[in-house]
C-alpha atoms as a PDB file:
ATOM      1  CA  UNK A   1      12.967  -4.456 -15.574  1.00  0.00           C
ATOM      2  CA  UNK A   2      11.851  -1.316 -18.194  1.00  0.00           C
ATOM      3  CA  UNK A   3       8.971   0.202 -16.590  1.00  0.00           C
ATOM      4  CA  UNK A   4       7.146   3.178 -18.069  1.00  0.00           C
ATOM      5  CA  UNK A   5       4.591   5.721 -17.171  1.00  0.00           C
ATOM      6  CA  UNK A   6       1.415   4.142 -18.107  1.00  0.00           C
ATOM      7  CA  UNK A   7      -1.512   6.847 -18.656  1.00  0.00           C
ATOM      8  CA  UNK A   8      -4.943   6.697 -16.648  1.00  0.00           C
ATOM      9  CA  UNK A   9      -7.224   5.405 -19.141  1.00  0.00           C
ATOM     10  CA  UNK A  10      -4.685   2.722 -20.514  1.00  0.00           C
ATOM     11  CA  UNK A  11      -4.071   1.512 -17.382  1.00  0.00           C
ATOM     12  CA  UNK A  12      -4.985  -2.923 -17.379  1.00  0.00           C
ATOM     13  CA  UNK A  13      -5.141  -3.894 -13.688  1.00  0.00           C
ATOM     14  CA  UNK A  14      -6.349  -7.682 -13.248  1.00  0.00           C
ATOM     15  CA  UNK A  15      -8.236  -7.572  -9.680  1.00  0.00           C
ATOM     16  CA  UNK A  16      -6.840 -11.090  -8.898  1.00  0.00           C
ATOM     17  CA  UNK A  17      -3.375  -9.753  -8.117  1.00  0.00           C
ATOM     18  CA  UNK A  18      -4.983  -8.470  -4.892  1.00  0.00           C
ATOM     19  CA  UNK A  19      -5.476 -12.360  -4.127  1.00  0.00           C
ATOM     20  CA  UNK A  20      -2.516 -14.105  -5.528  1.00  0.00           C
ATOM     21  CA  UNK A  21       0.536 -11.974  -5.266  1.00  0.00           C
ATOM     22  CA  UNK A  22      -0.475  -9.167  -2.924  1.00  0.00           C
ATOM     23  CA  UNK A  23       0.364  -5.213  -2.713  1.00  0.00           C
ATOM     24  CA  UNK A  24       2.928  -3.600  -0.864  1.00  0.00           C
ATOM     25  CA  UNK A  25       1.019  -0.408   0.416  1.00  0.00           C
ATOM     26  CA  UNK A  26       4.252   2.565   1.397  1.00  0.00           C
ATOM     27  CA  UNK A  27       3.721   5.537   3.599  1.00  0.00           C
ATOM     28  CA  UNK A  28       5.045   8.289   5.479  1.00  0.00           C
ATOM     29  CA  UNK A  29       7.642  10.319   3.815  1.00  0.00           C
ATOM     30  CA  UNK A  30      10.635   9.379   1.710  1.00  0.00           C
ATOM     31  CA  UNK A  31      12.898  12.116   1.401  1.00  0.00           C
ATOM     32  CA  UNK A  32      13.370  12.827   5.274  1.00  0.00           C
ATOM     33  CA  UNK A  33      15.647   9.803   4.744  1.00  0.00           C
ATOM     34  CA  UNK A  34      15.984   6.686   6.695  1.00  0.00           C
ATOM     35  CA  UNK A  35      16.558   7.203  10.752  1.00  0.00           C
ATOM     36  CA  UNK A  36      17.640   4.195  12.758  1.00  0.00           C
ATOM     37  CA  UNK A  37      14.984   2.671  14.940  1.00  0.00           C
ATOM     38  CA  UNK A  38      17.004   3.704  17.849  1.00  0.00           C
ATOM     39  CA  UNK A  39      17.093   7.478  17.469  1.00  0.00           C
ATOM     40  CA  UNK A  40      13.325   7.539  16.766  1.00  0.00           C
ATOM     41  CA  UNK A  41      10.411   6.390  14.527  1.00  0.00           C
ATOM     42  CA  UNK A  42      10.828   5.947  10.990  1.00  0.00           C
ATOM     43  CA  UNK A  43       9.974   8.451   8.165  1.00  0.00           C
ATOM     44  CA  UNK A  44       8.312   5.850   6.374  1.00  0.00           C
ATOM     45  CA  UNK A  45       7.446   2.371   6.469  1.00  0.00           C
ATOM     46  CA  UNK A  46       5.761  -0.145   3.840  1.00  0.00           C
ATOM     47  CA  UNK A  47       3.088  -3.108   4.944  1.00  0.00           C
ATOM     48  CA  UNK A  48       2.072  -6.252   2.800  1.00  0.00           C
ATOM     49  CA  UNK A  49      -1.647  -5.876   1.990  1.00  0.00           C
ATOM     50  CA  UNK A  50      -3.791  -8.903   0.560  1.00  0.00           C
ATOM     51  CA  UNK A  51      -7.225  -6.543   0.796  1.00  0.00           C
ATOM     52  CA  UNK A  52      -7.901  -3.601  -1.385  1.00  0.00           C
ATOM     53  CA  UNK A  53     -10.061  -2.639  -4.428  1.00  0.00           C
ATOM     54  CA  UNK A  54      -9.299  -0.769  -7.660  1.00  0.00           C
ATOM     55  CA  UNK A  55     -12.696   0.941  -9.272  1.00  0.00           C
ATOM     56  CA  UNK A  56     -14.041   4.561  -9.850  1.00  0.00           C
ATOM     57  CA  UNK A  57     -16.031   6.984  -7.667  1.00  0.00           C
ATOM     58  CA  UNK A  58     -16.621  10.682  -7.689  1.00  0.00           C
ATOM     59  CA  UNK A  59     -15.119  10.779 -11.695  1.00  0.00           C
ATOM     60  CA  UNK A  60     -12.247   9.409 -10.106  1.00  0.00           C
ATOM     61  CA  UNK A  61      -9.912   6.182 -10.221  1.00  0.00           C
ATOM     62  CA  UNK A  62      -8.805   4.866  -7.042  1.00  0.00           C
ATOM     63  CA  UNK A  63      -7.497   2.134  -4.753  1.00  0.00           C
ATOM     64  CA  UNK A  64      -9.094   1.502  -1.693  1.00  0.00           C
ATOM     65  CA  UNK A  65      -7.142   0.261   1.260  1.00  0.00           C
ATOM     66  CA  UNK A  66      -7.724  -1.395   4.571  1.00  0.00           C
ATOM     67  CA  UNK A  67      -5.698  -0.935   7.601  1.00  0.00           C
ATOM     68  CA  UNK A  68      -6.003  -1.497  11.425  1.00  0.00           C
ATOM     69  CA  UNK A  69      -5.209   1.394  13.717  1.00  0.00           C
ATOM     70  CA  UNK A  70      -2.998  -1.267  15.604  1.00  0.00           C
ATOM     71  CA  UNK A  71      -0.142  -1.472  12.617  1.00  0.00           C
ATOM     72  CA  UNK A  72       2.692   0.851  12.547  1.00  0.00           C
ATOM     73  CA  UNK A  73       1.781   2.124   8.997  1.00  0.00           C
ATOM     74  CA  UNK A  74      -1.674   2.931   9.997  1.00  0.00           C
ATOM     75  CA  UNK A  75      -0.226   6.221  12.084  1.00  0.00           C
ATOM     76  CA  UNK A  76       2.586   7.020   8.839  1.00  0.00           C
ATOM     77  CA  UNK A  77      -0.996   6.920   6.639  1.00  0.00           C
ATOM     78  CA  UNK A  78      -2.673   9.057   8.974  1.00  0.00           C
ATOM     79  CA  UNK A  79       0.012  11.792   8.784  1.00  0.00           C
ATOM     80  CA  UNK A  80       0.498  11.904   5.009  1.00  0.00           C
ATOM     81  CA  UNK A  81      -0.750  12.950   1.992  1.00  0.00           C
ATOM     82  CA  UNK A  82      -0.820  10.091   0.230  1.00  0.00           C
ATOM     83  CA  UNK A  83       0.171   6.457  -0.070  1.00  0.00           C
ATOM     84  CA  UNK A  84       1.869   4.163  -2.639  1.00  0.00           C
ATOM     85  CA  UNK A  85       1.176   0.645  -3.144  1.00  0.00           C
ATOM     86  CA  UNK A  86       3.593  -1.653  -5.373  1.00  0.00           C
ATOM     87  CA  UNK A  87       2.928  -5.179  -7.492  1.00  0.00           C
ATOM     88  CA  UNK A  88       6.229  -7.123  -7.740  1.00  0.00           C
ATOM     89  CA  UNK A  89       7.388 -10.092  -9.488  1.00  0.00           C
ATOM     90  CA  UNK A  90       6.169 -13.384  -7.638  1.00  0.00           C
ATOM     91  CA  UNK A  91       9.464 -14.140  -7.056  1.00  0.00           C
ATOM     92  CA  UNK A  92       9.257 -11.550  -4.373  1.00  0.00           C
ATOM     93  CA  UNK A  93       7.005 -13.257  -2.372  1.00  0.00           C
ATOM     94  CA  UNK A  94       9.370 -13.900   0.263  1.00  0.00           C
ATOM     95  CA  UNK A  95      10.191 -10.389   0.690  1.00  0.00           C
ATOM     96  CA  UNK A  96       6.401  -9.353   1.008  1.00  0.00           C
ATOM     97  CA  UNK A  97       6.158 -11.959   3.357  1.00  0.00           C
ATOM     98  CA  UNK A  98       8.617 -10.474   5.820  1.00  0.00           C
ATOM     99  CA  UNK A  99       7.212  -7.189   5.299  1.00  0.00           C
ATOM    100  CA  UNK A 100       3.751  -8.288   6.024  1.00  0.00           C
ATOM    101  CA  UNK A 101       4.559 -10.149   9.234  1.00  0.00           C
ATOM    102  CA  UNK A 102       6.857  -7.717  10.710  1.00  0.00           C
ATOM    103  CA  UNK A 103       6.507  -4.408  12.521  1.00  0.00           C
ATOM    104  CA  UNK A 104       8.002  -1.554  11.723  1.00  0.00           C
ATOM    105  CA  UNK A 105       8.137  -0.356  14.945  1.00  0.00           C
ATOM    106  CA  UNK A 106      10.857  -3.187  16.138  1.00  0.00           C
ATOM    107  CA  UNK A 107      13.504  -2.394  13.381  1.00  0.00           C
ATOM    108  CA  UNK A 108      14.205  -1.558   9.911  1.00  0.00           C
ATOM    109  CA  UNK A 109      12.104  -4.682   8.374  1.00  0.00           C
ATOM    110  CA  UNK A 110      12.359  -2.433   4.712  1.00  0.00           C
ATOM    111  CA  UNK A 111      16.066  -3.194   4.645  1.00  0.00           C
ATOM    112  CA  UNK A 112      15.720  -6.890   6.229  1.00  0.00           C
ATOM    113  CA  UNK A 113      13.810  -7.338   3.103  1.00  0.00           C
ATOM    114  CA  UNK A 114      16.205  -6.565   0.531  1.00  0.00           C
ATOM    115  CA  UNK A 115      13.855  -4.152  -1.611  1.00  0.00           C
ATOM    116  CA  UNK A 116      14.967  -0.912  -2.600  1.00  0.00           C
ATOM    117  CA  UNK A 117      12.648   2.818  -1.948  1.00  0.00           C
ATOM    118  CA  UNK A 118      12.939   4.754  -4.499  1.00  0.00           C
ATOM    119  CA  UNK A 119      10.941   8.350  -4.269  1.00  0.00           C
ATOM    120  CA  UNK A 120       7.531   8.619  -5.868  1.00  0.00           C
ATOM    121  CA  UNK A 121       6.754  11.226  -8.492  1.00  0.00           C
ATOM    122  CA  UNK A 122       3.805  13.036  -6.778  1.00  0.00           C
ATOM    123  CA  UNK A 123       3.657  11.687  -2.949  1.00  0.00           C
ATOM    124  CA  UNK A 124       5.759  11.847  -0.357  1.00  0.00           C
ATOM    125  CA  UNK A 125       5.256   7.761   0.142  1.00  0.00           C
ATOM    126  CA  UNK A 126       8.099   5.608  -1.400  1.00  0.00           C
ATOM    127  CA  UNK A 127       7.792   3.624  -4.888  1.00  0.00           C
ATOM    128  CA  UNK A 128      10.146   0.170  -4.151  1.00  0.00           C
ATOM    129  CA  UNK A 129      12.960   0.035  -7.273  1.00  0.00           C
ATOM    130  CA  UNK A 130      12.184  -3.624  -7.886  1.00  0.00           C
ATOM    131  CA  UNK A 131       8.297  -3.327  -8.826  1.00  0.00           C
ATOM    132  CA  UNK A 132       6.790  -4.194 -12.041  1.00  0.00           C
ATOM    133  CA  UNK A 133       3.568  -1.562 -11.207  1.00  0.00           C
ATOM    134  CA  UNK A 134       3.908   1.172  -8.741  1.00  0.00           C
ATOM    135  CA  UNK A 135       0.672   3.487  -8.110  1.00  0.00           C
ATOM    136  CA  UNK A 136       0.897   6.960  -6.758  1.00  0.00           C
ATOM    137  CA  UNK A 137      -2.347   7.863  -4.920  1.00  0.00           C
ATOM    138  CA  UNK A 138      -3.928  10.662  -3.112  1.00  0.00           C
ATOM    139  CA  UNK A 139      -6.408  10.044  -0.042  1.00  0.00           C
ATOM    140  CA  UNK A 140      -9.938  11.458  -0.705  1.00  0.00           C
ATOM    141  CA  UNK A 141     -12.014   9.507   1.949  1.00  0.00           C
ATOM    142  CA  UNK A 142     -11.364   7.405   5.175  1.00  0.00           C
ATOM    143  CA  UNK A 143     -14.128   5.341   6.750  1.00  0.00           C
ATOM    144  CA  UNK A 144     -13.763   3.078   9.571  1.00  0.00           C
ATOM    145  CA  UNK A 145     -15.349  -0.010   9.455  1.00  0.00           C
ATOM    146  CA  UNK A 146     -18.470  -0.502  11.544  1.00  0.00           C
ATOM    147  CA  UNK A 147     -19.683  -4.134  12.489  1.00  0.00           C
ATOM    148  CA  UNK A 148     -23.304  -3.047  12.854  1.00  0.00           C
ATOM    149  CA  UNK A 149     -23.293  -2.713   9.089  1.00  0.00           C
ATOM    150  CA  UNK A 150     -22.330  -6.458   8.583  1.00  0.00           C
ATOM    151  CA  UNK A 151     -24.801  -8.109   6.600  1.00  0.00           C
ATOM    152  CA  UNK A 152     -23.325 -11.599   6.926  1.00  0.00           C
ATOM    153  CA  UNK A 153     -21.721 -12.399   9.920  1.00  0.00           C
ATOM    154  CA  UNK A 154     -19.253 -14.111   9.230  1.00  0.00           C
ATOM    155  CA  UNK A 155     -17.433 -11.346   8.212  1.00  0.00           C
ATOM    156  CA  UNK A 156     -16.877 -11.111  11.961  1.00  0.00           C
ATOM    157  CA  UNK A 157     -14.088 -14.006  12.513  1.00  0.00           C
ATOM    158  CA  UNK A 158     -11.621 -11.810  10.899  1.00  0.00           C
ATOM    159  CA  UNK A 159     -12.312  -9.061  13.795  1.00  0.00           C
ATOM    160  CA  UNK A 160     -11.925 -11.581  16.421  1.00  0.00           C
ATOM    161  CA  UNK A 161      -9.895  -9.101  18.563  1.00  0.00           C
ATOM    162  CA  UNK A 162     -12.536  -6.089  17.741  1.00  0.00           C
ATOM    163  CA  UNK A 163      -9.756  -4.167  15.844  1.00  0.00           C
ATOM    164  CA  UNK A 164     -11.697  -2.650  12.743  1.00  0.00           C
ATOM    165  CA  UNK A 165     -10.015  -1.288   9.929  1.00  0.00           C
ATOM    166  CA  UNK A 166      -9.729   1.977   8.452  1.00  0.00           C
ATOM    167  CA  UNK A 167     -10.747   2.006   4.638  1.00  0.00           C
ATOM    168  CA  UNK A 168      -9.268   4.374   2.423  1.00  0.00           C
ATOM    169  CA  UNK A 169     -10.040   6.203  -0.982  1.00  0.00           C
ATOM    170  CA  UNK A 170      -7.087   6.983  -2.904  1.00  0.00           C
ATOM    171  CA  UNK A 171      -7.425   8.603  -6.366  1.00  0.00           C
ATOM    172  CA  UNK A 172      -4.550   7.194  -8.793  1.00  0.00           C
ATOM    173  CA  UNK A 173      -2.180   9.965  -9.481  1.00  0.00           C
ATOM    174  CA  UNK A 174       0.435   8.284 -10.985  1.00  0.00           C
ATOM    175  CA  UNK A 175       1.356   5.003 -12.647  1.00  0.00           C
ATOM    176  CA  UNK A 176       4.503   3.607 -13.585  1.00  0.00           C
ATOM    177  CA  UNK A 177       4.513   0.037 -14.835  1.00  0.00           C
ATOM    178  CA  UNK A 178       5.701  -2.830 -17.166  1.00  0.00           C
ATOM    179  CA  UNK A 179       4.078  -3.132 -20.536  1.00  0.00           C
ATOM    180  CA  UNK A 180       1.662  -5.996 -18.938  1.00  0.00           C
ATOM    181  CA  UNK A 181      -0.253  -3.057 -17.195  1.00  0.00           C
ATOM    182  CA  UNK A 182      -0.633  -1.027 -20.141  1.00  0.00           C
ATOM    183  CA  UNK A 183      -4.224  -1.470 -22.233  1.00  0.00           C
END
């Protein structure tokens, strides 16, 4: 698959991607290189996310992310600078999956899935070799989600266990894509 670097304001992102064929959001840091799970945590780990937003704030563009405290990734986030997240061809649904209903903290669930990191450009997160869009971004803002600001309450059976997510700002850095993402 060609992919090319797509420039900021030609960038064509269809929202409903999100919904149908999900993001895999990478963190921690690629180039300290891949440790077994048995001499220690892992440099860097990647998570299948199915809720996010693309928009601009603050002159910015940016991706904004949710993740629990309770998921390995969350503490790989925490620590870094940055964070990647990765659109692939629906055939690699079965890969996201996996890497959405596996922990990184019981095993190398990156290689289980057979997709390739690659290094990212700007951030220390990994890109994945088999994407058709990977986006480089920088964190500007966290906020953790607080259930007294619910307006509708039903937004409550997906926090049945209490564990609130983190949100995330990241301003796009970097885009490298097929031609579908270009404007």
């Amino acid at each position: 698959m060609e992919r090319h670097d797509i420039p900021l304001d030609r960038f064509k992102f269809d929202p409903l991607i999100i919904k149908n064929r999900w993001l895999l959001l990478g963190a921690g840091d690629f180039k300290v290189g891949r440790a077994s799970p048995a001499l220690g945590p892992l440099p860097y780990n990647a998570m299948t996310i199915s809720w996010a937003s693309v928009g601009q704030m603050w002159n910015k563009l940016f991706f904004q992310v949710f993740i629990r405290p309770s998921r390995y990734t969350y503490g790989l986030l925490e620590k870094g600078d940055g964070f990647t997240l990765s659109v692939f061809p629906s055939a690699s649904k079965p890969a996201l999956n996996l890497l959405g209903s596996k922990s990184g903290r019981d095993g190398d669930k990156i290689a289980a899935s057979g997709l390739h990191p690659i290094a990212s450009r700007i951030v220390t997160a990994p890109s994945f070799e088999e994407a058709e869009l990977a986006v480089e971004c920088r964190k500007i803002y966290w906020q953790d989600i607080d259930p007294g600001h619910f307006v509708d309450s039903g937004i409550m059976e997906h926090y049945a266990k209490g564990d609130y997510h983190r949100v995330y700002f990241g301003e796009i850095l970097a885009l490298r894509g097929t031609d579908s993402y270009r404007a």
